[in-house]
Protein backbone atom coordinates (compact mmCIF):
# COMPACT_ATOMS: atom_id res chain seq x y z
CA UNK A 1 -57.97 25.74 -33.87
CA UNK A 2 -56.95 22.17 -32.29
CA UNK A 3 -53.42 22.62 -33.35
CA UNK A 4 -53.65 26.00 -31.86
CA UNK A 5 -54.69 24.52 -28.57
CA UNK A 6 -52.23 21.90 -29.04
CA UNK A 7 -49.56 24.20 -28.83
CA UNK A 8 -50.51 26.02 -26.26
CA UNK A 9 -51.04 22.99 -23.96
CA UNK A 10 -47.55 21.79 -24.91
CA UNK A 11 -45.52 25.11 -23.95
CA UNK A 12 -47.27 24.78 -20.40
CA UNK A 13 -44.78 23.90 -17.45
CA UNK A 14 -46.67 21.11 -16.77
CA UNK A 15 -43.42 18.92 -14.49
CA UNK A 16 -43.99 21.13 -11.48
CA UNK A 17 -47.76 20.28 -11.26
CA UNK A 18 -48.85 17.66 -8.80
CA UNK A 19 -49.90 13.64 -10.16
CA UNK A 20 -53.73 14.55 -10.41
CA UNK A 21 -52.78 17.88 -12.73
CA UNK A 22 -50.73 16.32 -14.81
CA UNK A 23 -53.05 12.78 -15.38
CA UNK A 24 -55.85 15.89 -16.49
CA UNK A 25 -53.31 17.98 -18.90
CA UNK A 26 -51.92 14.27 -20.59
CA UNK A 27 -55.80 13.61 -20.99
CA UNK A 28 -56.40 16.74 -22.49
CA UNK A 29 -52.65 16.97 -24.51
CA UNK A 30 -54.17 13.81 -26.39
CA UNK A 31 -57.46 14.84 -26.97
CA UNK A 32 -56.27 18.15 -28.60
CA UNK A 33 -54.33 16.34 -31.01
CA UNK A 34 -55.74 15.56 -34.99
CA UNK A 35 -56.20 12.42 -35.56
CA UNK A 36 -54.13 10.68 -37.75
CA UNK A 37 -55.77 10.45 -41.22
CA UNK A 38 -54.37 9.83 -44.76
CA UNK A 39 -55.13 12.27 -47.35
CA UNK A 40 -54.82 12.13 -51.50
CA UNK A 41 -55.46 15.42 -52.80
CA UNK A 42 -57.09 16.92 -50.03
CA UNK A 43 -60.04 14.33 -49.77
CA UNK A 44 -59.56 12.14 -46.84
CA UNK A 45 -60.27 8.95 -47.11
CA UNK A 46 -58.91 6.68 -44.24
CA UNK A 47 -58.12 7.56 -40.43
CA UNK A 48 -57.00 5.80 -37.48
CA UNK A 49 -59.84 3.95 -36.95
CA UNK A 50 -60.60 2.44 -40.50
CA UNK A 51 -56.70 1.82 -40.47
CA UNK A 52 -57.24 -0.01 -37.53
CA UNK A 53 -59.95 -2.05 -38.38
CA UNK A 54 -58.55 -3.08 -41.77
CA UNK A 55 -55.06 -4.88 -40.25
CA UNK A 56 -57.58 -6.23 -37.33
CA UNK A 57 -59.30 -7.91 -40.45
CA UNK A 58 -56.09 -8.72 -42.31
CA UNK A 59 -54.91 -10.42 -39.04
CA UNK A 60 -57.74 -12.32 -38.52
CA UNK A 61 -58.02 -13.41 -42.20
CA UNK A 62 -53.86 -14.61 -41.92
CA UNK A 63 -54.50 -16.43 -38.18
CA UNK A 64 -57.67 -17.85 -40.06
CA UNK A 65 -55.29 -19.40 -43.22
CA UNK A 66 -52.96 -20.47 -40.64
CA UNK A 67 -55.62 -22.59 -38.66
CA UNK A 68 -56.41 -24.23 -42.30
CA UNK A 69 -52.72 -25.51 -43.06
């Protein structure tokens, strides 16, 4: 259904719409969009935000050892 919608919202002729109408359909262009998510065997077991949060913590833990030298 989302991708449906996402392909519907992108063949819309959005560049002749004013600022306001075209802030709203980016908004909603983004939001109709599946996440990004990694998948082994059709069980998914990371997404954008646990990706996210992982190479926040690997960054931390590298500035951390840096501080330490």
């Amino acid at each position: 259904m989302a991708n449906k919608y996402y392909k519907l919202l992108c063949n819309l002729p959005w560049n002749t719409w004013n600022e306001r109408n075209k802030k709203l359909y980016l908004f909603m262009l983004m939001n109709s969009n599946e996440g990004l998510s990694i998948t082994c065997y059709g069980v998914k077991f990371l997404n954008l935000v646990y990706l996210m949060h992982g190479l926040k913590t690997i960054y931390s833990l590298g500035c951390v050892v840096a501080k330490m030298k």
